[in-house]
PDB file of N, CA and C in Angstrom:
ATOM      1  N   UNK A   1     -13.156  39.615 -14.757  1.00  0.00           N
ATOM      2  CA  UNK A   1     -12.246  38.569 -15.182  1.00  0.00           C
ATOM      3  C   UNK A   1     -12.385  38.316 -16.681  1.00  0.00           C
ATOM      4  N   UNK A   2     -13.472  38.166 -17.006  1.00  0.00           N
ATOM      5  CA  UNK A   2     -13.762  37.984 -19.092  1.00  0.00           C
ATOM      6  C   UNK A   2     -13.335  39.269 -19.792  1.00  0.00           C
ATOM      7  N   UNK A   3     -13.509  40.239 -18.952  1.00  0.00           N
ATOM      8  CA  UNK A   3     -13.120  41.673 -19.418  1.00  0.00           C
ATOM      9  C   UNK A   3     -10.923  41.596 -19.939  1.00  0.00           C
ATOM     10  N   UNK A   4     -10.647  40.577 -18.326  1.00  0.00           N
ATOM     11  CA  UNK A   4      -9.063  40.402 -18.588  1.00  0.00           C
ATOM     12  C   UNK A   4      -9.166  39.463 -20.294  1.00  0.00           C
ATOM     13  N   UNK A   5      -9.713  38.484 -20.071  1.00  0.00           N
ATOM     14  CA  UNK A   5     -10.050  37.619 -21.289  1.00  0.00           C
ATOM     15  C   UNK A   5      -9.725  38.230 -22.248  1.00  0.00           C
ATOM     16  N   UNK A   6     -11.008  38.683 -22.590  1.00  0.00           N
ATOM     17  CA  UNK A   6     -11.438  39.423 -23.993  1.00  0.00           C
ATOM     18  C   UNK A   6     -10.137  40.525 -24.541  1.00  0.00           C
ATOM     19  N   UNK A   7      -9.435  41.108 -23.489  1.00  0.00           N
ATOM     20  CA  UNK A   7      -8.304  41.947 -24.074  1.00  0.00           C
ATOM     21  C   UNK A   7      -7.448  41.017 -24.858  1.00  0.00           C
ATOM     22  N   UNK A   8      -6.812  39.990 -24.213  1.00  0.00           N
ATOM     23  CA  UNK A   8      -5.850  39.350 -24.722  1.00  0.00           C
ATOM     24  C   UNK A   8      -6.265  38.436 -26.109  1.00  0.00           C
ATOM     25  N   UNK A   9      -5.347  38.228 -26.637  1.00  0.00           N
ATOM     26  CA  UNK A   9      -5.285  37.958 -28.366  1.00  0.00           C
ATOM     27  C   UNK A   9      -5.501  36.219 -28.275  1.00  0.00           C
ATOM     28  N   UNK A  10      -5.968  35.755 -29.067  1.00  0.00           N
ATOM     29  CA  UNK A  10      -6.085  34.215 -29.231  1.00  0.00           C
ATOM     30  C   UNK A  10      -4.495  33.502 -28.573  1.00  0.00           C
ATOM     31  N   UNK A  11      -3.815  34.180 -29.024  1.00  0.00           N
ATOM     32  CA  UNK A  11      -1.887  33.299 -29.207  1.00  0.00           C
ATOM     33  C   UNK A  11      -2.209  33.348 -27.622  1.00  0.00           C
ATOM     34  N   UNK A  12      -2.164  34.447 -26.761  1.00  0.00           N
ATOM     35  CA  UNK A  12      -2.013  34.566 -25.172  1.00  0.00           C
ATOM     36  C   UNK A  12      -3.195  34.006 -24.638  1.00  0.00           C
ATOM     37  N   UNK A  13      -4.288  33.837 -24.762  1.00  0.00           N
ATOM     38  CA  UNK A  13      -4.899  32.894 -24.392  1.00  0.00           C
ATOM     39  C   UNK A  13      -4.917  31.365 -24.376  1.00  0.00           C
ATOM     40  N   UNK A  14      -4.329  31.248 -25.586  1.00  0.00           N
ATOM     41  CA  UNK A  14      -3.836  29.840 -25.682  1.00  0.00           C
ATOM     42  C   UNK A  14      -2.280  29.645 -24.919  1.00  0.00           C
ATOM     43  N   UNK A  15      -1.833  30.567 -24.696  1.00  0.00           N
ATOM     44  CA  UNK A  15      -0.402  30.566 -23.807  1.00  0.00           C
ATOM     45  C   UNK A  15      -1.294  30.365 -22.823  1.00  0.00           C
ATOM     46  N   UNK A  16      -1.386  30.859 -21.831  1.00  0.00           N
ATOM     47  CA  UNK A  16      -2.651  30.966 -20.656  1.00  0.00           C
ATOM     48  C   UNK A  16      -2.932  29.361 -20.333  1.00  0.00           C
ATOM     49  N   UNK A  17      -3.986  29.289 -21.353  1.00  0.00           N
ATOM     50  CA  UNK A  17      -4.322  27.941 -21.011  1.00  0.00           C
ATOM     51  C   UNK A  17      -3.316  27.015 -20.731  1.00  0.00           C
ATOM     52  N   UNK A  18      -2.459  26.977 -21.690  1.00  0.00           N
ATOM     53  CA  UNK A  18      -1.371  25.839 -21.915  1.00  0.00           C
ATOM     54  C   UNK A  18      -0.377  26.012 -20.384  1.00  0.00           C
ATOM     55  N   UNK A  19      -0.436  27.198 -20.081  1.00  0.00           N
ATOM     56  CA  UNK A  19       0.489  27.197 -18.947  1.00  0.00           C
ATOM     57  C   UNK A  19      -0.344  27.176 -17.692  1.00  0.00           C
ATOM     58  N   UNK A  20      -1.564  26.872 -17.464  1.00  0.00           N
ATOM     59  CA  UNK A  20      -2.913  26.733 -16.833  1.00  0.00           C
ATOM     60  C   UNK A  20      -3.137  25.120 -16.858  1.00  0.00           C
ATOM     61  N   UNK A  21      -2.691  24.154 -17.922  1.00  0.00           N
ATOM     62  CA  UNK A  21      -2.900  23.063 -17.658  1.00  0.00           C
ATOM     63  C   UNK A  21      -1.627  22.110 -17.459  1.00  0.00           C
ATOM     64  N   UNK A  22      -0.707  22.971 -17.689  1.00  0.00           N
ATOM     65  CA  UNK A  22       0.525  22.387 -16.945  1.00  0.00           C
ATOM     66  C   UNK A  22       0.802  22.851 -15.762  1.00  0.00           C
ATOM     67  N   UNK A  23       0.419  23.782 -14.978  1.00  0.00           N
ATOM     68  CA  UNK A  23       1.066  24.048 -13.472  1.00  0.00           C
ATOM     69  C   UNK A  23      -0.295  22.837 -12.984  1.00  0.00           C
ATOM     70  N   UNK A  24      -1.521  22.620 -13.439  1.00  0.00           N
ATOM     71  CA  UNK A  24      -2.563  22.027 -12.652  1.00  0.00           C
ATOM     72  C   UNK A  24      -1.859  20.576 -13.268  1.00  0.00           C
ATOM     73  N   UNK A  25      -1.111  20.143 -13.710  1.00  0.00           N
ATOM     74  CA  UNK A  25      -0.533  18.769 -14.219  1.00  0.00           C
ATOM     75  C   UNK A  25       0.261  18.334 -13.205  1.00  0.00           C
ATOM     76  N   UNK A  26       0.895  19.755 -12.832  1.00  0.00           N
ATOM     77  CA  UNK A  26       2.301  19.606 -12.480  1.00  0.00           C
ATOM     78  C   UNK A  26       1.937  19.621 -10.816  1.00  0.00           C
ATOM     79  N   UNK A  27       0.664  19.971 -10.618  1.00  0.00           N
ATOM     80  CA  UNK A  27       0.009  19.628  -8.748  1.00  0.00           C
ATOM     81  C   UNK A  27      -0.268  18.195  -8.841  1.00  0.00           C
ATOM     82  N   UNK A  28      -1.035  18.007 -10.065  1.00  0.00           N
ATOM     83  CA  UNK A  28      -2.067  16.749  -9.904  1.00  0.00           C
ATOM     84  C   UNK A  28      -1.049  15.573  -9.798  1.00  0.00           C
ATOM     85  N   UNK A  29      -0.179  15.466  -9.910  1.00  0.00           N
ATOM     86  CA  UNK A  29       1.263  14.261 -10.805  1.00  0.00           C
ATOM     87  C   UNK A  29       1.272  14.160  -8.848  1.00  0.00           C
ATOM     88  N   UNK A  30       2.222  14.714  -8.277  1.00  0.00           N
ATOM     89  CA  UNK A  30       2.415  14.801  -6.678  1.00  0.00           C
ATOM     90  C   UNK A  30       1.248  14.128  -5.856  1.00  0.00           C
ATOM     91  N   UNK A  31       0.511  14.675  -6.156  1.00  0.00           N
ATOM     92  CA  UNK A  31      -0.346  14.814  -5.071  1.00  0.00           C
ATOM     93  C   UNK A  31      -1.228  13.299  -5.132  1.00  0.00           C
ATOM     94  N   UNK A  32      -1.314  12.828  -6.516  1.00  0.00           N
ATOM     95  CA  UNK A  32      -1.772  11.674  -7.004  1.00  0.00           C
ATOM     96  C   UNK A  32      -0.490  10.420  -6.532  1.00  0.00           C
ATOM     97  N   UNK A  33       0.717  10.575  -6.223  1.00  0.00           N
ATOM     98  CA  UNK A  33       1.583   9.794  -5.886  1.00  0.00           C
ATOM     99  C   UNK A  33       1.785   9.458  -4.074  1.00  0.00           C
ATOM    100  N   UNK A  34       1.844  10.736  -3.914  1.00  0.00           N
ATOM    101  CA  UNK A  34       1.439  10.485  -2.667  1.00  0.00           C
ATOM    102  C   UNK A  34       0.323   9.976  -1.873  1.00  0.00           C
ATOM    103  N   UNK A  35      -0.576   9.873  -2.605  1.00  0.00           N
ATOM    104  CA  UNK A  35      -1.944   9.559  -2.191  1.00  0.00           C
ATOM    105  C   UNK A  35      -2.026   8.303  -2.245  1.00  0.00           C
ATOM    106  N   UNK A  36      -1.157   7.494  -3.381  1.00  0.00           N
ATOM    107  CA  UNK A  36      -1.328   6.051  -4.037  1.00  0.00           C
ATOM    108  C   UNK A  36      -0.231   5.138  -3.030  1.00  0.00           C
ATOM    109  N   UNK A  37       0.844   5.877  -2.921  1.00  0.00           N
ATOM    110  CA  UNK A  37       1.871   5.434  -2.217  1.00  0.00           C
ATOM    111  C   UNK A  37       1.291   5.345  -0.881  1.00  0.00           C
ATOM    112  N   UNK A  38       0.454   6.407   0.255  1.00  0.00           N
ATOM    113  CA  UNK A  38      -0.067   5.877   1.302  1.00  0.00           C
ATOM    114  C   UNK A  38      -1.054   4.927   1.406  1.00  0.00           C
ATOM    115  N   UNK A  39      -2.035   4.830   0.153  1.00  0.00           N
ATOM    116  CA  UNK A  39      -2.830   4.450   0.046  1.00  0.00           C
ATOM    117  C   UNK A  39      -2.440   2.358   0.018  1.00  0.00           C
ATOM    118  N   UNK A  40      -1.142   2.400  -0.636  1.00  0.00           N
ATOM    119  CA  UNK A  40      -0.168   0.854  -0.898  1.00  0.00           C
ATOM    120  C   UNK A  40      -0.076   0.695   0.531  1.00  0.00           C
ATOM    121  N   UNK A  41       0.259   1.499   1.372  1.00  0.00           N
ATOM    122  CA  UNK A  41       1.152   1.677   2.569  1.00  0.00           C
ATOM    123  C   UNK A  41      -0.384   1.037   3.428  1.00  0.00           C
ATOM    124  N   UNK A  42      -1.416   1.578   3.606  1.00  0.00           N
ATOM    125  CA  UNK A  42      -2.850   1.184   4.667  1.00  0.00           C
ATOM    126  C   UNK A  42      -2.800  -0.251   3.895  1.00  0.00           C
ATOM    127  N   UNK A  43      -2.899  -0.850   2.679  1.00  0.00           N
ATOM    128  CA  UNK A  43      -3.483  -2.134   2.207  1.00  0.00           C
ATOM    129  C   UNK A  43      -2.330  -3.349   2.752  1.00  0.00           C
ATOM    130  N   UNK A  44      -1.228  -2.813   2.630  1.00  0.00           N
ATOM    131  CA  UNK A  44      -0.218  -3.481   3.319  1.00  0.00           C
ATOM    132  C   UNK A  44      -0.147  -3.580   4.810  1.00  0.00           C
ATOM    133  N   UNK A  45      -0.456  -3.075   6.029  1.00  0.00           N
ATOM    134  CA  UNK A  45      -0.447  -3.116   7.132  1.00  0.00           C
ATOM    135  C   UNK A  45      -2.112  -3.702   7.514  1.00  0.00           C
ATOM    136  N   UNK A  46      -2.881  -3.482   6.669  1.00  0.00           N
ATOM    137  CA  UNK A  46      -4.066  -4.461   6.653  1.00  0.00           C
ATOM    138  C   UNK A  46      -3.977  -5.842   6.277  1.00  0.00           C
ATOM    139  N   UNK A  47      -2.876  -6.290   5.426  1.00  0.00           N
ATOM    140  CA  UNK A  47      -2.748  -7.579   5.438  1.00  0.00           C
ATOM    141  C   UNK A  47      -1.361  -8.211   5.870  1.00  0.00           C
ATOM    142  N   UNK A  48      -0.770  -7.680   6.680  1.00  0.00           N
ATOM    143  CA  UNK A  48      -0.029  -7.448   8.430  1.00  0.00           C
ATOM    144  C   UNK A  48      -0.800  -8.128   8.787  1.00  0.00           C
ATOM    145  N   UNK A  49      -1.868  -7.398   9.334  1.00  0.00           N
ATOM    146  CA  UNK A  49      -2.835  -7.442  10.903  1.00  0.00           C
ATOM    147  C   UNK A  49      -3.662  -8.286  10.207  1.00  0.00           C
ATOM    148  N   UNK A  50      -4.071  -8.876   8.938  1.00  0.00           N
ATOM    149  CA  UNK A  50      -4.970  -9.858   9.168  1.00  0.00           C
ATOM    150  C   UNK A  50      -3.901 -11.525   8.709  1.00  0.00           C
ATOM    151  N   UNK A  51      -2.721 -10.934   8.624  1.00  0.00           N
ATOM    152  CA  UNK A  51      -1.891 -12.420   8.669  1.00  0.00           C
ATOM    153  C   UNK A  51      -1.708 -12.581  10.629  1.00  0.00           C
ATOM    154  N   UNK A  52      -1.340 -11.436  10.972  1.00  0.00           N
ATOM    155  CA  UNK A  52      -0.993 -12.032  12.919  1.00  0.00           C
ATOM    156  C   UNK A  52      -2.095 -12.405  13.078  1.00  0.00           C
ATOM    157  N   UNK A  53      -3.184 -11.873  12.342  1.00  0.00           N
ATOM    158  CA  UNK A  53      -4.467 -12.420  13.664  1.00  0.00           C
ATOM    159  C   UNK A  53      -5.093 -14.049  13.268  1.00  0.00           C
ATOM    160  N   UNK A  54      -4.715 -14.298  11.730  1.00  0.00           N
ATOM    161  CA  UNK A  54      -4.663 -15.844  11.315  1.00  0.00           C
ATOM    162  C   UNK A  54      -3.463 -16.722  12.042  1.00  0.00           C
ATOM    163  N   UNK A  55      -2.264 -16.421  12.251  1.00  0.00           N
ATOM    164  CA  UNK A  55      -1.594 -17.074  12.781  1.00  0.00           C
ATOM    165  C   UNK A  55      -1.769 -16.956  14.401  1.00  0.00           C
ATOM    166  N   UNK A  56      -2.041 -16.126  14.812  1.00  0.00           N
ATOM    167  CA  UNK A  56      -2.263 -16.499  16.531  1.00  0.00           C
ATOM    168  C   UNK A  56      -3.497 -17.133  16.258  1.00  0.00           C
ATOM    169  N   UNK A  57      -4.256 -17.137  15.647  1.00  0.00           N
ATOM    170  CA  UNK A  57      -5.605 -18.145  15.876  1.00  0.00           C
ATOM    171  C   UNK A  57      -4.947 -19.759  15.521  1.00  0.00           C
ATOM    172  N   UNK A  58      -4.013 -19.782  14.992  1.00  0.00           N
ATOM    173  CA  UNK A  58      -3.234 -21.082  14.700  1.00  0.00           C
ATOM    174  C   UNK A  58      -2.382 -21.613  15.622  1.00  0.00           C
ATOM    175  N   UNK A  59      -2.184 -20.545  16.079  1.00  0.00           N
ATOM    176  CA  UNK A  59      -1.422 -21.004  17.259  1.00  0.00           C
ATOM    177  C   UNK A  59       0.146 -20.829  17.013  1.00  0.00           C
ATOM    178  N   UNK A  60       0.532 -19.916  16.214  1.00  0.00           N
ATOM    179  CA  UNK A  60       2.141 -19.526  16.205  1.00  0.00           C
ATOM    180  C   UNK A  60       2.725 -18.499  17.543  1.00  0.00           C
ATOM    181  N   UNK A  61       3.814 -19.130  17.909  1.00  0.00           N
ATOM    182  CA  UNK A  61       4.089 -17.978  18.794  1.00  0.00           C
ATOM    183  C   UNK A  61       4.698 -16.730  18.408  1.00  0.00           C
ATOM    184  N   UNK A  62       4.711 -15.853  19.012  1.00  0.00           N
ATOM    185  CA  UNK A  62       5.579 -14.462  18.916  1.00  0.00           C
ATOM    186  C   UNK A  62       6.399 -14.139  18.072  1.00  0.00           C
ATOM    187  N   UNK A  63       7.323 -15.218  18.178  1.00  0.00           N
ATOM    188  CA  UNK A  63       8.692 -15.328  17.608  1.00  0.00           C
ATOM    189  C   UNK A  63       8.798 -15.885  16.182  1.00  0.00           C
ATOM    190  N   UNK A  64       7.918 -16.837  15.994  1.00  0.00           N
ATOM    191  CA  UNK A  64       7.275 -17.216  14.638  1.00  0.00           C
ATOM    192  C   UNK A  64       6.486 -15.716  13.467  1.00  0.00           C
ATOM    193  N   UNK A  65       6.150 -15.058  14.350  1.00  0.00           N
ATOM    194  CA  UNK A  65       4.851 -14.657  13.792  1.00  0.00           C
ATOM    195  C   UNK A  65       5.847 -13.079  13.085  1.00  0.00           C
ATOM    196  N   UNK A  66       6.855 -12.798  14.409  1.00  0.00           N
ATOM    197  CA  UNK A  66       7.887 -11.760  13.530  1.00  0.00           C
ATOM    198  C   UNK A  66       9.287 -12.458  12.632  1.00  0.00           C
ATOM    199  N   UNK A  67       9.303 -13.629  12.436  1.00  0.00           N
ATOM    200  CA  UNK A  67      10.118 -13.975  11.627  1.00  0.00           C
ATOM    201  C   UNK A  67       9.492 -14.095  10.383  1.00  0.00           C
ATOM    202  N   UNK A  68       8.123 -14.551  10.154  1.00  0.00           N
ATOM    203  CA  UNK A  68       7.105 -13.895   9.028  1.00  0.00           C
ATOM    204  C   UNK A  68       7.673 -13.106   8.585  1.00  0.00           C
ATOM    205  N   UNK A  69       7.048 -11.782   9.480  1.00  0.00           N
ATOM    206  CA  UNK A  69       6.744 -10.452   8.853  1.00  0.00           C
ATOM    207  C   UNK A  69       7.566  -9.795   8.836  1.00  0.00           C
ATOM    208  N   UNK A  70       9.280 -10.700   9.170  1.00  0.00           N
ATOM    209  CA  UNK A  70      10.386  -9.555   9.065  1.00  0.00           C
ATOM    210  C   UNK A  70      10.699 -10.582   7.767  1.00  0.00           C
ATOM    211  N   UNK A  71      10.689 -11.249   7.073  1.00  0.00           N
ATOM    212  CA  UNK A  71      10.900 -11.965   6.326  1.00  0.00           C
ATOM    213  C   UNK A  71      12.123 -12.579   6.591  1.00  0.00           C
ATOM    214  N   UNK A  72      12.647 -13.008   7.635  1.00  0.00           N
ATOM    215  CA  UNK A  72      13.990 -13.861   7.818  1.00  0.00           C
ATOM    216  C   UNK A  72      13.765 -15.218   7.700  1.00  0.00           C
ATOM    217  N   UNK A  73      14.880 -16.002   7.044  1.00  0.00           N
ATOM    218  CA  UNK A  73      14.857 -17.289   6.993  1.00  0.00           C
ATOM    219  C   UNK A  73      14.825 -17.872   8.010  1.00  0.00           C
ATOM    220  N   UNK A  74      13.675 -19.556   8.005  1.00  0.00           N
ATOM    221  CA  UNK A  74      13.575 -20.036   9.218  1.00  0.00           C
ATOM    222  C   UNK A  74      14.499 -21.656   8.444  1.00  0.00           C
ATOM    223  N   UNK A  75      15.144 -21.942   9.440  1.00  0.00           N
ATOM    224  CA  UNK A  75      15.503 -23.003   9.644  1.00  0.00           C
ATOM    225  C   UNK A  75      14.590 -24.285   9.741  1.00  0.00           C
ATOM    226  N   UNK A  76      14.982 -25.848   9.242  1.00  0.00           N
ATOM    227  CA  UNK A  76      14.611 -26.548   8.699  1.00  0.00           C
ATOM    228  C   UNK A  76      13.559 -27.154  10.110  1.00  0.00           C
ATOM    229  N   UNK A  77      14.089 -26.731  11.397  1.00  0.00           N
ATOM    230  CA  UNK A  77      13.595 -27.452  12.464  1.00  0.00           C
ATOM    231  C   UNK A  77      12.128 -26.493  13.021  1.00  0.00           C
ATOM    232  N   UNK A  78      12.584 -24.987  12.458  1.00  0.00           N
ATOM    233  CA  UNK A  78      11.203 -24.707  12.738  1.00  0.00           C
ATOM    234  C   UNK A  78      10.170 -24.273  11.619  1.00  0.00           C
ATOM    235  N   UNK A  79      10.478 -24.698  10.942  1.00  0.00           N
ATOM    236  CA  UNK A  79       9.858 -25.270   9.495  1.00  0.00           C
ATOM    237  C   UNK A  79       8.895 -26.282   9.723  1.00  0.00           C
ATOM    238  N   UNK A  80       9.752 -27.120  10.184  1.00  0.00           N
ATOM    239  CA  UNK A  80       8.887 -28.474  10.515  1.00  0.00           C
ATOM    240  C   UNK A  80       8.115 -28.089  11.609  1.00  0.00           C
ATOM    241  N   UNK A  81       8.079 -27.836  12.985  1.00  0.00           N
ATOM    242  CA  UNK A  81       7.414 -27.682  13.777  1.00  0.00           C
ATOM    243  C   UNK A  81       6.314 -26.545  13.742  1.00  0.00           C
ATOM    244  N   UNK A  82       6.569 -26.074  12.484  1.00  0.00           N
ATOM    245  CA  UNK A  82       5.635 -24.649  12.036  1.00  0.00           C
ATOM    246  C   UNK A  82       4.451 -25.779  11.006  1.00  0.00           C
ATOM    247  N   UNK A  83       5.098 -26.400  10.314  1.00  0.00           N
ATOM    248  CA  UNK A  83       4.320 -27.172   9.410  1.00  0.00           C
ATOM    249  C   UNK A  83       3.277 -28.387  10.462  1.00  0.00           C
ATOM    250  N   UNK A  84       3.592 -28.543  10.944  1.00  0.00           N
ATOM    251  CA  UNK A  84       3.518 -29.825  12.484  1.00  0.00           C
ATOM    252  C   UNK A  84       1.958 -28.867  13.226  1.00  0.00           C
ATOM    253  N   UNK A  85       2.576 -27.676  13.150  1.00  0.00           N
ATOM    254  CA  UNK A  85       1.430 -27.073  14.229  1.00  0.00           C
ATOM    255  C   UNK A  85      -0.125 -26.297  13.366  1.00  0.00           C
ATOM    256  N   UNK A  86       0.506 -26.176  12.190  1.00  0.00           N
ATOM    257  CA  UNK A  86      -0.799 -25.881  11.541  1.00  0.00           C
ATOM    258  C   UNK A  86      -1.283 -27.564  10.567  1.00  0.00           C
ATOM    259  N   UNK A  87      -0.907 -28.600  10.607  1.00  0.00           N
ATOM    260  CA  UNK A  87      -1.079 -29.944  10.485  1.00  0.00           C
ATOM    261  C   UNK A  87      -2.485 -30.266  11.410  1.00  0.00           C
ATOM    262  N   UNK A  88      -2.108 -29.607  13.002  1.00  0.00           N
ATOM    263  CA  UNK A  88      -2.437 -29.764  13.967  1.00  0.00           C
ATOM    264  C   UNK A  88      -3.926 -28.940  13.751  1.00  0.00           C
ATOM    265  N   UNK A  89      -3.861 -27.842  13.463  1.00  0.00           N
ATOM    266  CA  UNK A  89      -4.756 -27.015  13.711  1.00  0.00           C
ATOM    267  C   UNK A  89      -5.837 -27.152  12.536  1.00  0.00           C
ATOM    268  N   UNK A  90      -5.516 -27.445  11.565  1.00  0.00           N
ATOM    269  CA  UNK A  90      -6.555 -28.201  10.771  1.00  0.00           C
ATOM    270  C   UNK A  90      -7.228 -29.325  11.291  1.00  0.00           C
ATOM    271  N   UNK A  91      -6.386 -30.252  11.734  1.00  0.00           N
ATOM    272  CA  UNK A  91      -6.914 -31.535  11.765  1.00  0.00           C
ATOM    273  C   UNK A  91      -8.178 -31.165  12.898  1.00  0.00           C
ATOM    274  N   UNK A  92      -7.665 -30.386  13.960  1.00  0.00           N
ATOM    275  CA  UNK A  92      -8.812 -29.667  15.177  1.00  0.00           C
ATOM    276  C   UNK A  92      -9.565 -29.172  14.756  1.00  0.00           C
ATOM    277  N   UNK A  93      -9.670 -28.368  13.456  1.00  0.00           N
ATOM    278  CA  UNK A  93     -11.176 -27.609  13.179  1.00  0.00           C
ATOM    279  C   UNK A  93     -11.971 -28.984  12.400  1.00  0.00           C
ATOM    280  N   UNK A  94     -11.624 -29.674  12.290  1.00  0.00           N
ATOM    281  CA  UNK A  94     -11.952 -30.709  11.061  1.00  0.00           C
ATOM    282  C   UNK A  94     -13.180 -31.819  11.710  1.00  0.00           C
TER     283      UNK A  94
END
């Protein structure tokens, strides 16, 4: 392999390299995105599962707990009775 080296002239070695640290640029860029993007993707479904498991310990039901995490607007009545029940659940650990 140094034997391939040593033939070639400074200019093609430095071609070489240069085209040696752009194809390894041009892996690392991908592979580093994908990794970061799943990596967003586990930290997010970890704080999913540790918001359901705070709110069923509070005592939200079902239906509460995916209007959360689908982010839909709740109305003023279960607003209040959402506010009412963790009111509640403080005052009980207290």
């Amino acid at each position: 392999m140094t034997s391939i080296l040593q033939d070639l002239s400074r200019d093609d070695q430095f071609v070489l390299l240069l085209v040696t640290v752009v194809l390894a640029t041009s892996a690392l860029i991908p592979i580093s995105i994908v990794g970061l993007v799943q990596w967003r993707k586990v930290r997010e479904r970890e704080a999913a599962t540790g918001l359901v498991h705070d709110m069923l310990a509070r005592g939200f039901s079902p239906d509460e707990i995916d209007q959360v995490l689908t982010g839909t607007r709740l109305d003023s009545i279960a607003i209040d009775s959402i506010v009412a029940k963790s009111k509640a659940a403080v005052a009980c650990q207290a």
